[in-house]
Protein backbone atom coordinates (compact mmCIF):
# COMPACT_ATOMS: atom_id res chain seq x y z
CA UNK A 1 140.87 121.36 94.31
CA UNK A 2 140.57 124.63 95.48
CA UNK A 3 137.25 126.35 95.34
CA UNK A 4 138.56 129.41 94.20
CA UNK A 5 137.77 131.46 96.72
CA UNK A 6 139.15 134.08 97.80
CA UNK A 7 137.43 136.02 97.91
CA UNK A 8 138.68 138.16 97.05
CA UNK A 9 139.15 140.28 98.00
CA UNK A 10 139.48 139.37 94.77
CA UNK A 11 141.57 141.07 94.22
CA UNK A 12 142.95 143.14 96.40
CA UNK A 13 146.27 141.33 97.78
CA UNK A 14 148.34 141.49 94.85
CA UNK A 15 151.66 140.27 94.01
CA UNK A 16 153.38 141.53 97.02
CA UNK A 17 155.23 139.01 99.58
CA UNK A 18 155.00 139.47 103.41
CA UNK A 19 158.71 140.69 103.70
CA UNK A 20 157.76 144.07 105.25
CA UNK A 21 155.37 142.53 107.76
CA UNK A 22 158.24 142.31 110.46
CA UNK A 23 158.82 146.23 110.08
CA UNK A 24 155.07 146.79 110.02
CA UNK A 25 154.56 145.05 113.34
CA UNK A 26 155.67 147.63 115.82
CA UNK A 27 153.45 150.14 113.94
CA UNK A 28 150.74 147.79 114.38
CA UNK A 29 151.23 147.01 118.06
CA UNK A 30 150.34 151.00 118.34
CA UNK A 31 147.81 150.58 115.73
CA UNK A 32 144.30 151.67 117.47
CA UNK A 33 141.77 149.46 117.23
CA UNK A 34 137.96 149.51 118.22
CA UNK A 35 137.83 145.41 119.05
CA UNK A 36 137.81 145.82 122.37
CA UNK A 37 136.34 144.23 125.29
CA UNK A 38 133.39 146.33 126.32
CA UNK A 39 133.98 146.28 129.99
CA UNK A 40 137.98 146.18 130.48
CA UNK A 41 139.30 147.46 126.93
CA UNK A 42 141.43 144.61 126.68
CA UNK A 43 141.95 143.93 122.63
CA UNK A 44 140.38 141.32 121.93
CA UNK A 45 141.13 138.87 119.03
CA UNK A 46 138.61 136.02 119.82
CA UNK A 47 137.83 132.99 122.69
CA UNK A 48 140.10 130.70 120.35
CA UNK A 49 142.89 130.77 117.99
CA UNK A 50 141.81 129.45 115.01
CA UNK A 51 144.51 127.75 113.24
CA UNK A 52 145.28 128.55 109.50
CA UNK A 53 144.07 124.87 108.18
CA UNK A 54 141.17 125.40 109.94
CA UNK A 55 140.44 128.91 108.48
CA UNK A 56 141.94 127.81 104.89
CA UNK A 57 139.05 125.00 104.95
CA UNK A 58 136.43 127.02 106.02
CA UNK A 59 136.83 129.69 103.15
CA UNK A 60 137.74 127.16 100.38
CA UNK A 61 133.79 126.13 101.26
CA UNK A 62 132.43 129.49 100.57
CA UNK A 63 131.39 130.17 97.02
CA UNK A 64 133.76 133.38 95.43
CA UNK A 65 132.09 136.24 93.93
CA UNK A 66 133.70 134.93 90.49
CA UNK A 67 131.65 132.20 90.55
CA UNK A 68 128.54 134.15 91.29
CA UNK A 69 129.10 136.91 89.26
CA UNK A 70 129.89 133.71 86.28
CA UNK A 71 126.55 132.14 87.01
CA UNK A 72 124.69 135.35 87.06
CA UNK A 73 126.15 136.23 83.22
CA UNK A 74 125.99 132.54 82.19
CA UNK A 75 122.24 132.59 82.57
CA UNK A 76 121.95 135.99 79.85
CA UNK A 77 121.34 138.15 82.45
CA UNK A 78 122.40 141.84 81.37
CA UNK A 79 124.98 143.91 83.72
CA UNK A 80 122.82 146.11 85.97
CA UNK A 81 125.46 148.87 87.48
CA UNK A 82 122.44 149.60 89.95
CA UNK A 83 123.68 146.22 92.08
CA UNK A 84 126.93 147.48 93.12
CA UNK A 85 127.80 149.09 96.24
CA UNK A 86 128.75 153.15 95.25
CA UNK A 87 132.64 153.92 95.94
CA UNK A 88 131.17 157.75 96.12
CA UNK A 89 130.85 157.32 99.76
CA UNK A 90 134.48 155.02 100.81
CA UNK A 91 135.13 158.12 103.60
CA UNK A 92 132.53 156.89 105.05
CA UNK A 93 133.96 153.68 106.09
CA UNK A 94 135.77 155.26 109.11
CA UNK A 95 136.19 152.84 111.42
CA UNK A 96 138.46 149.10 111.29
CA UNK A 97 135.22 147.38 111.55
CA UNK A 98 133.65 149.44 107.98
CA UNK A 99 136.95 149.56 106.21
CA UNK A 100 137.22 145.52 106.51
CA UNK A 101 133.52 144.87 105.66
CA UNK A 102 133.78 147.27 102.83
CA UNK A 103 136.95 145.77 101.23
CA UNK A 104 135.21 142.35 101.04
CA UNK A 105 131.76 144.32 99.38
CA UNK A 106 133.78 146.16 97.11
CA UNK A 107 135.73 142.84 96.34
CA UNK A 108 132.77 141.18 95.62
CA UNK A 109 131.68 144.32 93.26
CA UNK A 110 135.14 144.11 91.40
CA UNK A 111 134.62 140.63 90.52
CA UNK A 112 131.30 141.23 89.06
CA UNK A 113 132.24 144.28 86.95
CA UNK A 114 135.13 142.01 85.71
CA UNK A 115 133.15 139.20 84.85
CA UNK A 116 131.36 141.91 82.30
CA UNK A 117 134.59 143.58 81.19
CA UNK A 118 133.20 146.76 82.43
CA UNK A 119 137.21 147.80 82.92
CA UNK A 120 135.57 151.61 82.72
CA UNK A 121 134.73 151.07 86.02
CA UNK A 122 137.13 148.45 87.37
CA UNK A 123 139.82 151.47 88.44
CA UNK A 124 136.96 153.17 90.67
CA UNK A 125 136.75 149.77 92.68
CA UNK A 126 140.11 149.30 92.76
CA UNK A 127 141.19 153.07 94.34
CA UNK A 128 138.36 152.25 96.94
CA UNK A 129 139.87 148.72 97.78
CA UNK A 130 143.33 150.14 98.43
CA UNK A 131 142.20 153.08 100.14
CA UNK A 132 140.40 150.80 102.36
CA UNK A 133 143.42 148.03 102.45
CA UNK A 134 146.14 151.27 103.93
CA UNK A 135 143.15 152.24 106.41
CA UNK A 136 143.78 148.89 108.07
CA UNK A 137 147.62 148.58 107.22
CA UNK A 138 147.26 145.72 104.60
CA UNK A 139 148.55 148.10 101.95
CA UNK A 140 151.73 146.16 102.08
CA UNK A 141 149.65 143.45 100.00
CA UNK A 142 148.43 145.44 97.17
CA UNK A 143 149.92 146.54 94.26
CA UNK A 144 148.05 149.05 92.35
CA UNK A 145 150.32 149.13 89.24
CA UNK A 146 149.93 145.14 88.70
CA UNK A 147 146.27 145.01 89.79
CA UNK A 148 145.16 147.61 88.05
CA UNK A 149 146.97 146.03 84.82
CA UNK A 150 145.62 142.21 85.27
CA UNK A 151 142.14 143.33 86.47
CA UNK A 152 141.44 145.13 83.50
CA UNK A 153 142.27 142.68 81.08
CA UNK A 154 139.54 139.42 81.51
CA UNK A 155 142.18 136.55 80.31
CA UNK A 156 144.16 137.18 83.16
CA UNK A 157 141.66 136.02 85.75
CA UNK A 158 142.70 132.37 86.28
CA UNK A 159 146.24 134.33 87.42
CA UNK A 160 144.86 136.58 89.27
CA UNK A 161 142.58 134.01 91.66
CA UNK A 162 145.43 132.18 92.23
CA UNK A 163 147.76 134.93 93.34
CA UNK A 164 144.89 136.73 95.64
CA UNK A 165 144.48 133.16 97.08
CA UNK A 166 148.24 133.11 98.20
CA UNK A 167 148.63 137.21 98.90
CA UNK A 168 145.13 136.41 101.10
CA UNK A 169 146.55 133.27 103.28
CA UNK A 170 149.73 135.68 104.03
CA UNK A 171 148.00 138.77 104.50
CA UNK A 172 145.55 136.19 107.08
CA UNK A 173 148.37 134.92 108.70
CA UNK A 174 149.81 138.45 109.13
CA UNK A 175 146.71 139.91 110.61
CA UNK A 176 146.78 136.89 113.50
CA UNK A 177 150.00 137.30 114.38
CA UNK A 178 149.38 140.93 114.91
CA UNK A 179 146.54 140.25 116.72
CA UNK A 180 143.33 141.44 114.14
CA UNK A 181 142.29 138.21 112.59
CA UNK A 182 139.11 139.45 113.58
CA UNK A 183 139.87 141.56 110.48
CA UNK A 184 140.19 138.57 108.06
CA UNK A 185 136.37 137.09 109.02
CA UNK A 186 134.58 140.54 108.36
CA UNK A 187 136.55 140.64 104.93
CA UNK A 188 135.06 137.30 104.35
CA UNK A 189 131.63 138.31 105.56
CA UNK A 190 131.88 141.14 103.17
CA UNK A 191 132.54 139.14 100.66
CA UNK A 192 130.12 136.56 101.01
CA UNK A 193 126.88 139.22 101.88
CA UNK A 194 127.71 141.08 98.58
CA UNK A 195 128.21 138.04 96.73
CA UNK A 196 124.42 137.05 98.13
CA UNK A 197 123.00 140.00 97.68
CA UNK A 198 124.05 140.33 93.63
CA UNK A 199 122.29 136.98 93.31
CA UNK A 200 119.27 137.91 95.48
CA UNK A 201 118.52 141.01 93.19
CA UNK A 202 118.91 139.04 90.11
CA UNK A 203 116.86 136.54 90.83
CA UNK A 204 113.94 138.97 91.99
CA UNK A 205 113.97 140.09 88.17
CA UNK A 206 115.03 137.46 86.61
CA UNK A 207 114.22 134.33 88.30
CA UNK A 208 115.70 130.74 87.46
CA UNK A 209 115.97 127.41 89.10
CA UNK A 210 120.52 127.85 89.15
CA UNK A 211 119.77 131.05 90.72
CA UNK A 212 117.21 129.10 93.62
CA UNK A 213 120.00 126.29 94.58
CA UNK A 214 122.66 128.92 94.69
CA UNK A 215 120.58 130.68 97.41
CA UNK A 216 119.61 127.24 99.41
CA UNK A 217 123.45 125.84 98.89
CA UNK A 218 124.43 128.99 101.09
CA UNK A 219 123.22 127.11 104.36
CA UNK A 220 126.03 125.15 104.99
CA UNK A 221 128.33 128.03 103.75
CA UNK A 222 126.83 130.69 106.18
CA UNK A 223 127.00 128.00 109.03
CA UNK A 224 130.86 128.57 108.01
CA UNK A 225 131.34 131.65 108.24
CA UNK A 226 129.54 131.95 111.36
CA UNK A 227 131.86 129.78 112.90
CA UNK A 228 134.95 132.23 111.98
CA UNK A 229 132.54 135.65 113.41
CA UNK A 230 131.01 133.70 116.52
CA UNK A 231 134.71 133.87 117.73
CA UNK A 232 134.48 137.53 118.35
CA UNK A 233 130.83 138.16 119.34
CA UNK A 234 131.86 139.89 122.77
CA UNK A 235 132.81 142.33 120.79
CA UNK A 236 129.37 145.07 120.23
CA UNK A 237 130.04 145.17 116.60
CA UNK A 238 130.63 141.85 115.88
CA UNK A 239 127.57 141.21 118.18
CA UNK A 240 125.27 143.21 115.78
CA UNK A 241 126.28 141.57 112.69
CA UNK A 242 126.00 138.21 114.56
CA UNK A 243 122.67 138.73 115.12
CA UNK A 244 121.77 139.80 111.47
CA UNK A 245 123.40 136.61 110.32
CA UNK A 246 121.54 134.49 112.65
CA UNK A 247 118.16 135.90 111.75
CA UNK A 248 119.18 134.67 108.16
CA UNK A 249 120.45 130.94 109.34
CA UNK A 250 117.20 130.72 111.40
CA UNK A 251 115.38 130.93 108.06
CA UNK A 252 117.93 128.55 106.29
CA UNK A 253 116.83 126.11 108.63
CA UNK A 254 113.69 125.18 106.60
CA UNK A 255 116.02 124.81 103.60
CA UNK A 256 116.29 121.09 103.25
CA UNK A 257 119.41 119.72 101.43
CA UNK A 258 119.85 115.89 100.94
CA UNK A 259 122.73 113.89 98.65
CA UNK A 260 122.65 110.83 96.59
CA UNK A 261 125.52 109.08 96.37
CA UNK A 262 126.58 108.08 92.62
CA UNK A 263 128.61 105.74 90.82
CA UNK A 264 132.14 106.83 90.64
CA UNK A 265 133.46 107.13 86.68
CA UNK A 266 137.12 107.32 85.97
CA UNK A 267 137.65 109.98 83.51
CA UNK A 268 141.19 111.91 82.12
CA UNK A 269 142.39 115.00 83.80
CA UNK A 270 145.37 116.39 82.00
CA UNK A 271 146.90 113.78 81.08
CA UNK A 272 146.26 111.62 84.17
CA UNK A 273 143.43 108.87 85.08
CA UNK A 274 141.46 110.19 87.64
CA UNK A 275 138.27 108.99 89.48
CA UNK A 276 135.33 111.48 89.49
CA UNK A 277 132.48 110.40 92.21
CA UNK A 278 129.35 111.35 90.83
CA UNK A 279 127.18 112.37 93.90
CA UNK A 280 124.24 114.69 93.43
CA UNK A 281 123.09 116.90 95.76
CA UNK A 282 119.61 118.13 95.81
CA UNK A 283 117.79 121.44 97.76
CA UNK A 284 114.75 121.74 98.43
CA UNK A 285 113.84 125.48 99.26
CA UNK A 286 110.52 127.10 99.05
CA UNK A 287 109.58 130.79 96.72
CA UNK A 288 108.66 132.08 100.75
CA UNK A 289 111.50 131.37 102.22
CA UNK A 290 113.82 132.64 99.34
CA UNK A 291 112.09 135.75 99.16
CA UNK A 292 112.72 135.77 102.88
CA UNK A 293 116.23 135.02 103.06
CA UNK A 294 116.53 137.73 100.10
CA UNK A 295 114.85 140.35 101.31
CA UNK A 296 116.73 140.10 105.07
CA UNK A 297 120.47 139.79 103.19
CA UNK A 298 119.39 142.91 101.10
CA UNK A 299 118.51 144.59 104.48
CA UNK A 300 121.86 143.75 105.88
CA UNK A 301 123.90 144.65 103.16
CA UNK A 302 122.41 147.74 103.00
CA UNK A 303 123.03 148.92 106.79
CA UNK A 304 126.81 148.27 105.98
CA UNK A 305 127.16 150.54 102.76
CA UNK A 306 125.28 153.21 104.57
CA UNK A 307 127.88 153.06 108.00
């Protein structure tokens, strides 16, 4: 089943097919981009071409902001507007390499403020994502009429994750074959360092052992996602954010997770006998190292929104 991912952007690929990607593409081939190789100025869209399975399977892994930002509020924690990234300062985000990071944080942000029904706010998020999404020439995927409509209005979330899951995979697929799927993996990382950071500042105040696992769990998720950035660490930006993330897995590494393997149960799932497998997994994760791993994702989340 899909692990609802995506990220989101959560929103911000809405209800729009891909028919007007084959009269966006000569636009794009002039489109100037900053992904270039240092020495020669080649563009550079990674050592490998990642194929869409491979891509698909790496985000279905990583948890959505949804299911954060569902956590955080199942656990009575209050909304705190003070966690979100500000859309005061979107101009700021000036370069391909800002706007994508930002659309992911600002994703991230969206799904939160939904999760609360703070729909006051919801339309601020939303003119920042599609500013963001044109800056990059994704606005062909958004919809601001039909997003503005479904995200302000909590029942239709279950329709909305699915259709951002399908508007993501073709706005993906459109960004590789025009050459900036390097674009795709910083929307991703956006997503998932915003996503970390709203837990990380929750827990500080309001500490619980749901909140702990969620944090340790993210060590085989981050050693995901740095599988999709390590493609494009010649390029200097990439390189910087590389590094961030690597100070954090180098901490992860004294996370220990181990599984038990359980008996399997055969339950009903609408209407149909299915076989659940009961494995548990268990984390083991120290207060030190959490604080650690908090404090460093707070510090890197933090040098994007001020770009």
């Amino acid at each position: 089943m899909i692990k609802r991912l995506i990220y989101i952007f959560i929103l911000a690929l809405i209800l729009t097919s891909c028919k007007n990607c084959t009269n966006n593409k000569n636009a794009d081939q002039d489109f100037e981009t900053e992904f270039n190789l240092p020495d020669s100025g080649e563009i550079y869209d990674g050592d490998l071409e990642i194929s869409e399975s491979a891509i698909n399977e790496i985000v279905q892994n990583i948890s959505s902001p949804v299911e954060m930002a569902a956590l955080i509020k199942s656990l009575g924690v209050p909304y705190s507007k003070e966690y979100l990234a500000s859309t005061d300062y979107v101009d700021n985000y000036d370069t391909n390499y800002k706007k994508a990071l930002g659309l992911g944080i600002f994703g991230a942000d969206l799904g939160y403020l939904n999760m609360y029904n703070k729909t006051g706010s919801v339309i601020d998020y939303i003119s920042a994502i599609k500013k963001l999404a044109d800056g990059i020439r994704v606005g062909q995927f958004f919809d601001f009429t039909t997003l503005k409509r479904l995200a302000t209005n909590n029942q239709n979330l279950d329709s909305l994750m699915y259709i951002s899951v399908q508007n993501f995979n073709q706005m993906d697929r459109y960004l590789r074959e025009t050459k900036r799927s390097n674009l795709s993996s910083l929307i991703v990382a956006g997503v998932w360092i915003e996503s970390m950071y709203l837990v990380g500042e929750v827990s500080k105040k309001s500490p619980s052992s749901e909140l702990t696992e969620k944090i340790g769990e993210q060590k085989i998720i981050l050693s995901n996602l740095m599988i999709l950035l390590k493609n494009y660490e010649k390029v200097p930006e990439f390189k910087g954010l590389i590094d961030d993330l690597n100070d954090i897995q180098d901490m992860y590494k004294k996370v220990i997770i181990t599984y038990e393997k359980g008996e399997p149960e055969a339950i009903e799932e609408d209407g149909m006998l299915v076989i659940k497998q009961n494995d548990k997994q268990f984390i083991e994760i120290s207060d030190d190292i959490k604080t650690k791993i908090i404090i460093k994702i707070s510090d890197v989340r933090n040098k994007i929104i001020q770009l």
